[in-house]
Protein backbone atom coordinates (compact mmCIF):
# COMPACT_ATOMS: atom_id res chain seq x y z
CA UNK A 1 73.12 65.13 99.92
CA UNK A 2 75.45 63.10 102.14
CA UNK A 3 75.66 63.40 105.55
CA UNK A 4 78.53 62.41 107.62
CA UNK A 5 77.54 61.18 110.93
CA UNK A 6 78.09 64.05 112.70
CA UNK A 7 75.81 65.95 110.52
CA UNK A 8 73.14 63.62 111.18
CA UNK A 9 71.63 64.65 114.50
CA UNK A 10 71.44 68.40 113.20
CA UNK A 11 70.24 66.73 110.08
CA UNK A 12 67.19 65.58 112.21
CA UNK A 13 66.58 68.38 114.12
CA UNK A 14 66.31 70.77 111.34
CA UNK A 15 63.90 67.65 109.79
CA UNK A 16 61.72 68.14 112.37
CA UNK A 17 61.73 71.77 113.08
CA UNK A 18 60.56 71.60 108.97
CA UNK A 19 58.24 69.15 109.63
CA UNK A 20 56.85 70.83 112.88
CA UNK A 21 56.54 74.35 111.10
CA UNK A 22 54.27 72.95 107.86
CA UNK A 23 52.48 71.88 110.69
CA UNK A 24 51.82 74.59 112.18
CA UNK A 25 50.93 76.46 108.84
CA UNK A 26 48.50 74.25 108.14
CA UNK A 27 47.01 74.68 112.08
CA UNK A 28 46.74 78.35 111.65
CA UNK A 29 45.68 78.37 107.99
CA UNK A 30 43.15 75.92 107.71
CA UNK A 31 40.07 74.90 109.41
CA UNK A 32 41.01 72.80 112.38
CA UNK A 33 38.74 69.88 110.98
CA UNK A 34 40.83 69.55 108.05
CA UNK A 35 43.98 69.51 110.14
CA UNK A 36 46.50 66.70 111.16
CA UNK A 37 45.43 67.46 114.94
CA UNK A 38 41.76 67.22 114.35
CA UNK A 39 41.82 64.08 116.73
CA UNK A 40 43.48 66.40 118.98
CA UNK A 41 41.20 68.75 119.20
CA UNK A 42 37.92 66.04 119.24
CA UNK A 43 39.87 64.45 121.99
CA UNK A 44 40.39 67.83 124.39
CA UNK A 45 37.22 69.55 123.02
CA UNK A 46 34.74 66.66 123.86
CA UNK A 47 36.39 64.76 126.83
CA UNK A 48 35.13 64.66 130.33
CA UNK A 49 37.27 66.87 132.57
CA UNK A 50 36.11 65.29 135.27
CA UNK A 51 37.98 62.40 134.27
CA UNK A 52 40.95 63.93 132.11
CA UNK A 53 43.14 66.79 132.23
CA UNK A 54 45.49 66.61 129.29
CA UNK A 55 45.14 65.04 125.74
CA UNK A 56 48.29 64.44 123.72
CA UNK A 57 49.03 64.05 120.10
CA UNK A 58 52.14 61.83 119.31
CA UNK A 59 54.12 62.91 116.25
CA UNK A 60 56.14 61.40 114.10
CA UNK A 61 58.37 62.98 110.93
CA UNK A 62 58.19 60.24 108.12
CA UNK A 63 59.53 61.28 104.85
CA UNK A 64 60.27 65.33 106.25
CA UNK A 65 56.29 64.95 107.22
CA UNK A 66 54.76 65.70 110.91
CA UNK A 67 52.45 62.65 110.99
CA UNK A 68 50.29 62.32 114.23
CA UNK A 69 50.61 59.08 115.19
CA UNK A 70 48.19 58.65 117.98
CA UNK A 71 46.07 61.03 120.67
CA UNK A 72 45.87 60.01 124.10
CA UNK A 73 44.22 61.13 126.97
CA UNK A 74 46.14 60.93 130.66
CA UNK A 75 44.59 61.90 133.92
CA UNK A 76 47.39 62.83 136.61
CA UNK A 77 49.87 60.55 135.82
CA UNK A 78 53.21 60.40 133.06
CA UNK A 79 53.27 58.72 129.84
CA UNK A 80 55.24 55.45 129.81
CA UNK A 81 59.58 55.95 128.22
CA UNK A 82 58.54 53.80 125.57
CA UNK A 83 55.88 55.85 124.30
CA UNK A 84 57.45 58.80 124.38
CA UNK A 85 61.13 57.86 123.28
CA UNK A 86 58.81 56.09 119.59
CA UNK A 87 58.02 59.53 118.77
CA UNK A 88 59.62 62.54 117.51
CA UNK A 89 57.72 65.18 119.18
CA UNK A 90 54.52 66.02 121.35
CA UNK A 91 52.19 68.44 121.40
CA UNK A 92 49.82 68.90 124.79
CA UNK A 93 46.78 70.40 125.37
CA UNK A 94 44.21 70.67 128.69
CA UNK A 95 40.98 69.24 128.22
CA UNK A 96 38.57 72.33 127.91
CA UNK A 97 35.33 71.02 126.83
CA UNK A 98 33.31 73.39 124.64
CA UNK A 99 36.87 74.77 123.50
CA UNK A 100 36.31 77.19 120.47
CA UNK A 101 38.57 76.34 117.35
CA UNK A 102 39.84 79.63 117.01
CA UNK A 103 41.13 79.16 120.54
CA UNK A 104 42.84 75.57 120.29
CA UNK A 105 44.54 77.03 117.32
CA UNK A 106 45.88 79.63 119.10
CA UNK A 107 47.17 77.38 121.99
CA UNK A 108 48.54 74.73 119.63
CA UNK A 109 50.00 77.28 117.08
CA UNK A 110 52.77 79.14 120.52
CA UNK A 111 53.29 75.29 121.43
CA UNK A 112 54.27 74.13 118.11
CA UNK A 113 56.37 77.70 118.05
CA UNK A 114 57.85 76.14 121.11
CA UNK A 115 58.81 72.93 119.67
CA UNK A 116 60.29 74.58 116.18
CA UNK A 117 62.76 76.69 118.37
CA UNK A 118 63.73 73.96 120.28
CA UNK A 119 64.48 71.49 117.13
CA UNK A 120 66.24 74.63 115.89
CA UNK A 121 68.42 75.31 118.96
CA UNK A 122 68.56 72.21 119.37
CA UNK A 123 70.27 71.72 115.63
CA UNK A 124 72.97 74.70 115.93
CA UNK A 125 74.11 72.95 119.33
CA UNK A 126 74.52 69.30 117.13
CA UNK A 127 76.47 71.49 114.46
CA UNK A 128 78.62 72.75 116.90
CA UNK A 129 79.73 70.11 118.13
């Protein structure tokens, strides 16, 4: 398929609202420790909280694929533009140490929801237009 340039932002969106929701299957589907976000969840399951408070997994879509691309940790601060403008989405979570599976899925399953309706909106606005 061709796109002309104006289909190509709602080209992306839709990409990544794709992307985001195979994601998300495989979250709520599978065990969490053979998920893309295990990291994720090692990283806010297993941190201090006395030292963090959020833990973020950096996604990118390569090939119509949510690849996490990193997971950071941030105490009380922002991420820096360039950071966050190389990736196509984020997902964050609180540190909870101890945090059951069942329950990070839970939490990361409504924000991923989040994201897909957004890339979705988000894609009818770009068409349009």
């Amino acid at each position: 398929m061709i796109l002309d340039d104006s289909d190509r932002p709602a080209a992306e969106y839709e990409e990544l609202a794709t992307a985001l929701e195979d994601l998300r299957e495989e979250v709520a589907t599978e065990q969490i420790r053979d998920s893309r976000l295990e990291g994720l969840f090692d990283e806010a399951t297993t941190s201090n909280p006395n030292l963090w408070n959020t833990v973020t997994a950096f996604i990118d879509v390569e090939d119509g694929e949510a690849v996490v691309t990193e997971e950071s940790k941030l105490a009380q601060g922002k991420w820096a533009p360039e950071i966050v403008d190389d990736c196509d989405a984020m997902v964050t979570v609180d540190i909870n140490y101890g945090q059951m599976p069942d329950d990070f899925k839970y939490t990361v399953v409504k924000k991923l929801d989040e994201k897909i309706e957004t890339a979705k909106t988000e894609a009818a606005q770009a068409r349009e237009e």
